[in-house]
PDB file of N, CA and C in Angstrom:
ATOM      1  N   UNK A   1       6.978  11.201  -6.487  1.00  0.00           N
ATOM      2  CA  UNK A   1       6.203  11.805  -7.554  1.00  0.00           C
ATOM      3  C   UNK A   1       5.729  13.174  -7.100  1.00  0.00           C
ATOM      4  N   UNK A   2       5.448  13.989  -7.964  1.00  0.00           N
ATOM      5  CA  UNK A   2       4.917  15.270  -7.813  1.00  0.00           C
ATOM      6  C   UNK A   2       3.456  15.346  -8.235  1.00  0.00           C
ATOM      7  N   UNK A   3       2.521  14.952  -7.124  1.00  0.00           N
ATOM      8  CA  UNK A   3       0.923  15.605  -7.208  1.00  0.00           C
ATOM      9  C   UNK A   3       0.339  16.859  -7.586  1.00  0.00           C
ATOM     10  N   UNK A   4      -0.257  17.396  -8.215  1.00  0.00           N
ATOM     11  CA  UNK A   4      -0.588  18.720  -8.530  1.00  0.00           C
ATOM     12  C   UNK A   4      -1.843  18.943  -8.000  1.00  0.00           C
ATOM     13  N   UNK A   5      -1.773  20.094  -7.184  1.00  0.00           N
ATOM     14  CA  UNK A   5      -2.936  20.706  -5.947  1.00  0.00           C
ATOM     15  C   UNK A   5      -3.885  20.414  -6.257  1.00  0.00           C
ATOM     16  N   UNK A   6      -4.589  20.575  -7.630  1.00  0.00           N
ATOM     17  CA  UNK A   6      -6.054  20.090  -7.611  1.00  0.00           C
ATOM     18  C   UNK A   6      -6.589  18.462  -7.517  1.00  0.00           C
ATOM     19  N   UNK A   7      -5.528  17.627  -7.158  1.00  0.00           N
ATOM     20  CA  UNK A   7      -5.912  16.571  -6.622  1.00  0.00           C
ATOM     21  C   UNK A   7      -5.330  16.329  -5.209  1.00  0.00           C
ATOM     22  N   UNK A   8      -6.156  14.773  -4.410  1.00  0.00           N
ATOM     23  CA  UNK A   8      -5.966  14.814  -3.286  1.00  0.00           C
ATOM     24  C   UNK A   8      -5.090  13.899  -3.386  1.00  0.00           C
ATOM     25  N   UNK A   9      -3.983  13.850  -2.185  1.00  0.00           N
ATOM     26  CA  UNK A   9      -2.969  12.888  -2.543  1.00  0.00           C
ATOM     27  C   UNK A   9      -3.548  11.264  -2.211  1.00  0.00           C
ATOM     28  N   UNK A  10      -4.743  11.550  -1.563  1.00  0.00           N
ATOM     29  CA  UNK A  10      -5.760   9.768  -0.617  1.00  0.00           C
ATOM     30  C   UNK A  10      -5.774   9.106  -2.610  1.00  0.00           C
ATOM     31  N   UNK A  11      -6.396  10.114  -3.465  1.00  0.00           N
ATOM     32  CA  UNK A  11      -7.158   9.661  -4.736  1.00  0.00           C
ATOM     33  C   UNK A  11      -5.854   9.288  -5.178  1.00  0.00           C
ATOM     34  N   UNK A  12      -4.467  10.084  -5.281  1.00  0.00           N
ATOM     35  CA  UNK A  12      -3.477   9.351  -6.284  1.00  0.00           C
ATOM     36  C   UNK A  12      -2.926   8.031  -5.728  1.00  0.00           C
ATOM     37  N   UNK A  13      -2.757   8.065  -4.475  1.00  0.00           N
ATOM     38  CA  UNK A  13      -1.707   6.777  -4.041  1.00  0.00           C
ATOM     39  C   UNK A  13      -3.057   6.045  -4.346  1.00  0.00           C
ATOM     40  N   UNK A  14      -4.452   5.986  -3.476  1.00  0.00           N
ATOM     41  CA  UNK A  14      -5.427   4.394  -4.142  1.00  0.00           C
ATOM     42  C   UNK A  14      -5.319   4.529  -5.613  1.00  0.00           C
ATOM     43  N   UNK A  15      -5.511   4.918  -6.059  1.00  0.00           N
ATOM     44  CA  UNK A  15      -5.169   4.833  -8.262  1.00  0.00           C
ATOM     45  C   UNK A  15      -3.850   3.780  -8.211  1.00  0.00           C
ATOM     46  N   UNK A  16      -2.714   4.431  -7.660  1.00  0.00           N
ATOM     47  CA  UNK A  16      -1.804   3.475  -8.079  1.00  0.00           C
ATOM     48  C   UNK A  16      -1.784   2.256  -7.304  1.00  0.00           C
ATOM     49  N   UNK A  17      -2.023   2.361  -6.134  1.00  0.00           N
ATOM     50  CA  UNK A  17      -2.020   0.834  -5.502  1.00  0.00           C
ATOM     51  C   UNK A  17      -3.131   0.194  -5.813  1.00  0.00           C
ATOM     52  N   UNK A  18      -4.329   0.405  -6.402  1.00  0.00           N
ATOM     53  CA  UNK A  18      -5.101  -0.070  -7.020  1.00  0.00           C
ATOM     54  C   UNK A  18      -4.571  -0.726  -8.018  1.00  0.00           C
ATOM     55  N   UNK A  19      -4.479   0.361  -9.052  1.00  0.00           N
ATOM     56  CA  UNK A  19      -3.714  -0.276 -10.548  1.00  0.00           C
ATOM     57  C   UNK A  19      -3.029  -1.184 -10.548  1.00  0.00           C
ATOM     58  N   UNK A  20      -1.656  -0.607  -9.592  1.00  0.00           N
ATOM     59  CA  UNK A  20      -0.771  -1.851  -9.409  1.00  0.00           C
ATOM     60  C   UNK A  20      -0.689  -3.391  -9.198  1.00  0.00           C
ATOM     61  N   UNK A  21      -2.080  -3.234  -7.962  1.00  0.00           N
ATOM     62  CA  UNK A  21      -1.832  -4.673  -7.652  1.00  0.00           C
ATOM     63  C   UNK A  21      -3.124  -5.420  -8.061  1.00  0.00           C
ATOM     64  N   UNK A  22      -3.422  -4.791  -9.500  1.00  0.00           N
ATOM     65  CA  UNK A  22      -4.053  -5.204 -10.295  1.00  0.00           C
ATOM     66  C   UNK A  22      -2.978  -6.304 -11.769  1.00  0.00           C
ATOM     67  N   UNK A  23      -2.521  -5.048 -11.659  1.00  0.00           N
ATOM     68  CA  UNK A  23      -1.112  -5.376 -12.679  1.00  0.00           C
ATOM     69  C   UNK A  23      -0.540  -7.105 -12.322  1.00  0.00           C
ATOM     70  N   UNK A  24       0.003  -6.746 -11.162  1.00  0.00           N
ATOM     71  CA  UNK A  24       0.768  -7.748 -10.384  1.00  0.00           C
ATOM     72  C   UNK A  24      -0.044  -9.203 -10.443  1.00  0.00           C
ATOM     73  N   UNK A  25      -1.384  -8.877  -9.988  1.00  0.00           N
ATOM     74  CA  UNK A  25      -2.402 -10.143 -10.247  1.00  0.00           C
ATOM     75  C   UNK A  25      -2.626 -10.936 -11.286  1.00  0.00           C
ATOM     76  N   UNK A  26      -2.502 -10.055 -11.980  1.00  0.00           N
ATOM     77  CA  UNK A  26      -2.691 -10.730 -13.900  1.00  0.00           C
ATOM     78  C   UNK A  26      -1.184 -10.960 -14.049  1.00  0.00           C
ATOM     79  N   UNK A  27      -0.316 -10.050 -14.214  1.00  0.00           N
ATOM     80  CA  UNK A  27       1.119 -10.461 -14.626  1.00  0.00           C
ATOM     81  C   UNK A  27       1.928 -12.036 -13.764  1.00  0.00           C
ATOM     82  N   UNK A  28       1.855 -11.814 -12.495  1.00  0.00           N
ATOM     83  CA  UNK A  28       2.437 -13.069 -12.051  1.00  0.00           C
ATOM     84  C   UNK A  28       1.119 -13.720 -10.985  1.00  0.00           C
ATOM     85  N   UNK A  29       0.329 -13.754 -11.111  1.00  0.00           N
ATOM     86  CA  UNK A  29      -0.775 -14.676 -10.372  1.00  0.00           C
ATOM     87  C   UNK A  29      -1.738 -15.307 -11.008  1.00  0.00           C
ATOM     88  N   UNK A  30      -1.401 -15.030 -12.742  1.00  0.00           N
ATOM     89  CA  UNK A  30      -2.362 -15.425 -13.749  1.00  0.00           C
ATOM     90  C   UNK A  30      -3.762 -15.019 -13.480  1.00  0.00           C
ATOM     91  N   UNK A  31      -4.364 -14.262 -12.781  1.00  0.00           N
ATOM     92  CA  UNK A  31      -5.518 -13.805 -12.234  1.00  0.00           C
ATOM     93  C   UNK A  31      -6.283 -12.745 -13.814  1.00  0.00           C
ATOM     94  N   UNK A  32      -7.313 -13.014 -14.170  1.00  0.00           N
ATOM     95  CA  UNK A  32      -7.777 -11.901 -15.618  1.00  0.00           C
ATOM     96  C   UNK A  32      -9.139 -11.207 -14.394  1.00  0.00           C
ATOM     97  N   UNK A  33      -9.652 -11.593 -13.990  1.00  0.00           N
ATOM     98  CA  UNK A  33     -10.960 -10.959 -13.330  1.00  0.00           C
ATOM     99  C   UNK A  33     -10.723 -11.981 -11.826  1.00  0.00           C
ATOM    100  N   UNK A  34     -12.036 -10.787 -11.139  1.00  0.00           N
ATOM    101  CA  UNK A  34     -12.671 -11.089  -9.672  1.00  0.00           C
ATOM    102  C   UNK A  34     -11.062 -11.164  -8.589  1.00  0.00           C
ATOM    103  N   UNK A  35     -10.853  -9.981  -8.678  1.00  0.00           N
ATOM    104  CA  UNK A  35      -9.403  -9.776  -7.450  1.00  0.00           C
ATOM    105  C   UNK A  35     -10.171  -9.519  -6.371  1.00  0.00           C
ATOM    106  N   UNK A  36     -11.403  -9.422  -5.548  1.00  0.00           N
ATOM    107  CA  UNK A  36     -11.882  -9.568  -4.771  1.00  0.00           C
ATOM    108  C   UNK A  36     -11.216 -10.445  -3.961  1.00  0.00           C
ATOM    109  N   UNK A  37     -10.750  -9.999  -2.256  1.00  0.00           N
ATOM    110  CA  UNK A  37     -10.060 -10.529  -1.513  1.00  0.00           C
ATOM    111  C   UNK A  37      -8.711 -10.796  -1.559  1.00  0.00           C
ATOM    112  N   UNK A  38      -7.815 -10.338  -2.578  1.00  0.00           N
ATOM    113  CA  UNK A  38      -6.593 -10.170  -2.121  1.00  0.00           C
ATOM    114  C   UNK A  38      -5.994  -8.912  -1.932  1.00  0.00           C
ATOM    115  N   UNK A  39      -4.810  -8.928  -1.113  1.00  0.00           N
ATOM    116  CA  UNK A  39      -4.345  -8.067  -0.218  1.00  0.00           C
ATOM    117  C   UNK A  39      -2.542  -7.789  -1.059  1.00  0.00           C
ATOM    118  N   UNK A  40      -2.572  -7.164  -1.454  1.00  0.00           N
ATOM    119  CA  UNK A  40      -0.908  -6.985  -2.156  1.00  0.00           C
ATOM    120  C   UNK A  40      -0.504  -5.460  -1.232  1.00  0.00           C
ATOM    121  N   UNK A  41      -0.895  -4.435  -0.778  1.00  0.00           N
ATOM    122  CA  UNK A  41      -0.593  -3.537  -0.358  1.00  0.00           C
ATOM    123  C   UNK A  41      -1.006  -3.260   0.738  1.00  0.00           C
ATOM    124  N   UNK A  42       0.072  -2.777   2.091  1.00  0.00           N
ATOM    125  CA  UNK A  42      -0.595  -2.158   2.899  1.00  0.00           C
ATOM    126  C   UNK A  42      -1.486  -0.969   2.653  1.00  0.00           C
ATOM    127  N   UNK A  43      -2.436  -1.223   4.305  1.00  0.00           N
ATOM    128  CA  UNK A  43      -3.388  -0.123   4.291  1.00  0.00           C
ATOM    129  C   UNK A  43      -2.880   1.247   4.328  1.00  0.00           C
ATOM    130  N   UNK A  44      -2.035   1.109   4.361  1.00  0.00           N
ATOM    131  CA  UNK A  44      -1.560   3.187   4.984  1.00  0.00           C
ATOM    132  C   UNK A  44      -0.066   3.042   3.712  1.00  0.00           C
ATOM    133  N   UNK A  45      -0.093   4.219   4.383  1.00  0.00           N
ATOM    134  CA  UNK A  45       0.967   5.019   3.159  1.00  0.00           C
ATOM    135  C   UNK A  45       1.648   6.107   3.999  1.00  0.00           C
ATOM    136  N   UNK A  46       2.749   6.219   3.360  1.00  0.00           N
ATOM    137  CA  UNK A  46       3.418   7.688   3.953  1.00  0.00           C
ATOM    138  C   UNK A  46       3.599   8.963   2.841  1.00  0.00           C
ATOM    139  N   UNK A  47       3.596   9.999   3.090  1.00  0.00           N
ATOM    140  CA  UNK A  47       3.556  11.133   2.245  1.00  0.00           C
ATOM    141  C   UNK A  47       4.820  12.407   3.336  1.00  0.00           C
ATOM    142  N   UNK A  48       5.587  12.577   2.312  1.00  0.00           N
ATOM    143  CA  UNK A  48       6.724  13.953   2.690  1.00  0.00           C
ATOM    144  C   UNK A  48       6.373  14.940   2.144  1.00  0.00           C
ATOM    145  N   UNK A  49       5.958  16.000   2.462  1.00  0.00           N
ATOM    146  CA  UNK A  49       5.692  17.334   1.891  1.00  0.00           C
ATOM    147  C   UNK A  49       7.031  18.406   2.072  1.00  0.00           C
ATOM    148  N   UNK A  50       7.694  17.916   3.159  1.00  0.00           N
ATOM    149  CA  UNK A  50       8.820  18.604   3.229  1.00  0.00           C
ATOM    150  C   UNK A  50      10.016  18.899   2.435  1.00  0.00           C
ATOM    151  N   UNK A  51      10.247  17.445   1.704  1.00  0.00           N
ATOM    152  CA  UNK A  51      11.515  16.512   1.410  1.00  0.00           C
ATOM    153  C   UNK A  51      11.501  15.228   2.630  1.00  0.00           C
ATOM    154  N   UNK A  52      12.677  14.087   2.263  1.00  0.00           N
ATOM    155  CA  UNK A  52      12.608  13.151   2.631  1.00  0.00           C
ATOM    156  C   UNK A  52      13.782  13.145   3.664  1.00  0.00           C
ATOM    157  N   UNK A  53      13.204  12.367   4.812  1.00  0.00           N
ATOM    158  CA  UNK A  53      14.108  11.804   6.028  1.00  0.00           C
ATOM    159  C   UNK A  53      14.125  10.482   5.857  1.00  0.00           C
ATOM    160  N   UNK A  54      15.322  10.158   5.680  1.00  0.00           N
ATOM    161  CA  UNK A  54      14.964   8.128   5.559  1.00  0.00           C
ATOM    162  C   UNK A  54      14.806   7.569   6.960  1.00  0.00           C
ATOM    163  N   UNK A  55      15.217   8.365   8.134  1.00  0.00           N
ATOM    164  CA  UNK A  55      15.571   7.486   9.157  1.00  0.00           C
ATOM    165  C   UNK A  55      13.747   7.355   9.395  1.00  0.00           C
ATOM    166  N   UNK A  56      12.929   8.705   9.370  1.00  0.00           N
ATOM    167  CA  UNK A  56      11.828   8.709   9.488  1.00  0.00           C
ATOM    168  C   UNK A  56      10.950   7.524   8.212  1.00  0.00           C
ATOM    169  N   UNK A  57      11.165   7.676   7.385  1.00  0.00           N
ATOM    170  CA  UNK A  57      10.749   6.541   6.612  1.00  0.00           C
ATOM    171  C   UNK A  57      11.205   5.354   7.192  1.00  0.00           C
ATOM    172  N   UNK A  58      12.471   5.222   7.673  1.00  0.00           N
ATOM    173  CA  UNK A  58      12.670   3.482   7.469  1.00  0.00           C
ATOM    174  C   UNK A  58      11.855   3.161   9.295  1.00  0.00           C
ATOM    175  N   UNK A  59      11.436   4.061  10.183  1.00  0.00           N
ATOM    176  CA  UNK A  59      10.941   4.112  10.847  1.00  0.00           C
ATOM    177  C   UNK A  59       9.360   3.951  10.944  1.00  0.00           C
ATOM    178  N   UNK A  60       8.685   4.268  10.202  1.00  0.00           N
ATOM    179  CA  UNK A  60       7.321   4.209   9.704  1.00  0.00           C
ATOM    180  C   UNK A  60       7.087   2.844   8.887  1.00  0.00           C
ATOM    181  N   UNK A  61       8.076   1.934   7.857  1.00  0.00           N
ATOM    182  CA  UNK A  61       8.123   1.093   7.920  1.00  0.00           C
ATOM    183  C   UNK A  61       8.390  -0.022   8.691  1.00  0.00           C
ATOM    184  N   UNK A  62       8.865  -0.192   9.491  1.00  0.00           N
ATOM    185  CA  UNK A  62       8.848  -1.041  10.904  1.00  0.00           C
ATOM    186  C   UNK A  62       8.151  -0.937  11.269  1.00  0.00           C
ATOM    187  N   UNK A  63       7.391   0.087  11.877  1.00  0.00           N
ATOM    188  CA  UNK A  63       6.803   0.532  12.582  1.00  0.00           C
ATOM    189  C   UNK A  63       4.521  -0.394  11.939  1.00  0.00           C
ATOM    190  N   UNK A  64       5.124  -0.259  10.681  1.00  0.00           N
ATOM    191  CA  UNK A  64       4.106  -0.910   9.853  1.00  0.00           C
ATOM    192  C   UNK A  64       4.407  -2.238   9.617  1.00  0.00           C
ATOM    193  N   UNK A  65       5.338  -2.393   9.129  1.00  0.00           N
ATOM    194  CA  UNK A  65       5.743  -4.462   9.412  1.00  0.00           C
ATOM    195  C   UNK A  65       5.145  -4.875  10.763  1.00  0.00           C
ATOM    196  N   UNK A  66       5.471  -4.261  12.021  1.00  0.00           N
ATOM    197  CA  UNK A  66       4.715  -5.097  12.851  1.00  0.00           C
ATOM    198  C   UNK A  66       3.313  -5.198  13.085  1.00  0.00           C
ATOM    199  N   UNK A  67       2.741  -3.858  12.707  1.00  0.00           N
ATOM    200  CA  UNK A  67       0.990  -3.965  12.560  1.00  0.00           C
ATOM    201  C   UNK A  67       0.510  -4.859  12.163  1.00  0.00           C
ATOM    202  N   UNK A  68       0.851  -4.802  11.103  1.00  0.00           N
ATOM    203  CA  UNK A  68       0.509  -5.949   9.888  1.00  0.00           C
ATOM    204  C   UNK A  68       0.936  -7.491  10.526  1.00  0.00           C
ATOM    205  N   UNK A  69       1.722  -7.982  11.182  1.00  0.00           N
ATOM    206  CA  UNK A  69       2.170  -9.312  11.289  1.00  0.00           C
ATOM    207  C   UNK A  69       1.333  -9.324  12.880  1.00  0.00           C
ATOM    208  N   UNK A  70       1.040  -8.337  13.385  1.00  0.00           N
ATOM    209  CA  UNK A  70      -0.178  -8.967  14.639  1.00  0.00           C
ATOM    210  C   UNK A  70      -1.636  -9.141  13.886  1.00  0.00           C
ATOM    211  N   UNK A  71      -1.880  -8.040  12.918  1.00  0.00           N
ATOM    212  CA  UNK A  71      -3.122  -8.513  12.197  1.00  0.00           C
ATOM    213  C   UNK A  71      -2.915  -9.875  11.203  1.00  0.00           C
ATOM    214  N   UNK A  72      -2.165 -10.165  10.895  1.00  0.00           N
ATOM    215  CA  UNK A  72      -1.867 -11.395  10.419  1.00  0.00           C
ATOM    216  C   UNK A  72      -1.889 -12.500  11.111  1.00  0.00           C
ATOM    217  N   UNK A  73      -1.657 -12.212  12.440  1.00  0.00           N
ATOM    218  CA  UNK A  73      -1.685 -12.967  13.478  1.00  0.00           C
ATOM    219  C   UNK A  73      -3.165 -13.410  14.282  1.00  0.00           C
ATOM    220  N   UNK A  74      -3.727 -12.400  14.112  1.00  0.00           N
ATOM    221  CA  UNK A  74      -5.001 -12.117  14.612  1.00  0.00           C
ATOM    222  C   UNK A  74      -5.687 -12.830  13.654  1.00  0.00           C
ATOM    223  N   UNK A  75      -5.567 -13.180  12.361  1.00  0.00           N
ATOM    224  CA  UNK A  75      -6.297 -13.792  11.189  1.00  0.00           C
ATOM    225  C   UNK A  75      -6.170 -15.707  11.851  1.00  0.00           C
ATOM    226  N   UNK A  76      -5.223 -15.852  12.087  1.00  0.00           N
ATOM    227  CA  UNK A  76      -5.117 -17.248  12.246  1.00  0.00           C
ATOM    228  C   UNK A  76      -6.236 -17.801  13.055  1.00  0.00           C
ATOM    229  N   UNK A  77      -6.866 -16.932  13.905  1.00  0.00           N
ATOM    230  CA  UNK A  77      -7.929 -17.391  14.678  1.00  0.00           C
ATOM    231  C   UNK A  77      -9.069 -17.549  14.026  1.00  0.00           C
ATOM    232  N   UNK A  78      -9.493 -17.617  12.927  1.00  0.00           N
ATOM    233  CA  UNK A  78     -10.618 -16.746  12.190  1.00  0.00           C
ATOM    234  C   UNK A  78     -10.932 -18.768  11.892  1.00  0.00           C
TER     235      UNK A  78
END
């Protein structure tokens, strides 16, 4: 997508991953209110200002699959 300067790109991606996995909750989780405590999106995000490198993307994703599955891991103790 193309952001336009007078916004910050932190405010557009939370809008949509907000929205989204708002969407997602009601559409297939039957959920209407109180999404408090679920998790549909990672915490981080990537942004190209350049144009796109996939090897660098598909790199930053791995690189995030495993974060996530030690903090997932780290939950089991809880």
């Amino acid at each position: 997508i193309s952001i336009p300067p007078k916004y910050a790109v932190s405010q557009i991606v939370g809008y949509l991953k907000g929205k989204s996995a708002i969407h997602v909750a009601r559409q297939y989780m039957g959920k209407q209110k109180n999404f408090t405590g679920l998790h549909f999106w990672a915490r981080g995000y990537y942004v190209s200002t350049a144009g796109h490198d996939e090897e660098v993307i598909r790199q930053y994703i791995k690189r995030h699959e495993e974060i996530d599955k030690k903090i997932d891991q780290l939950g089991l103790f809880k």
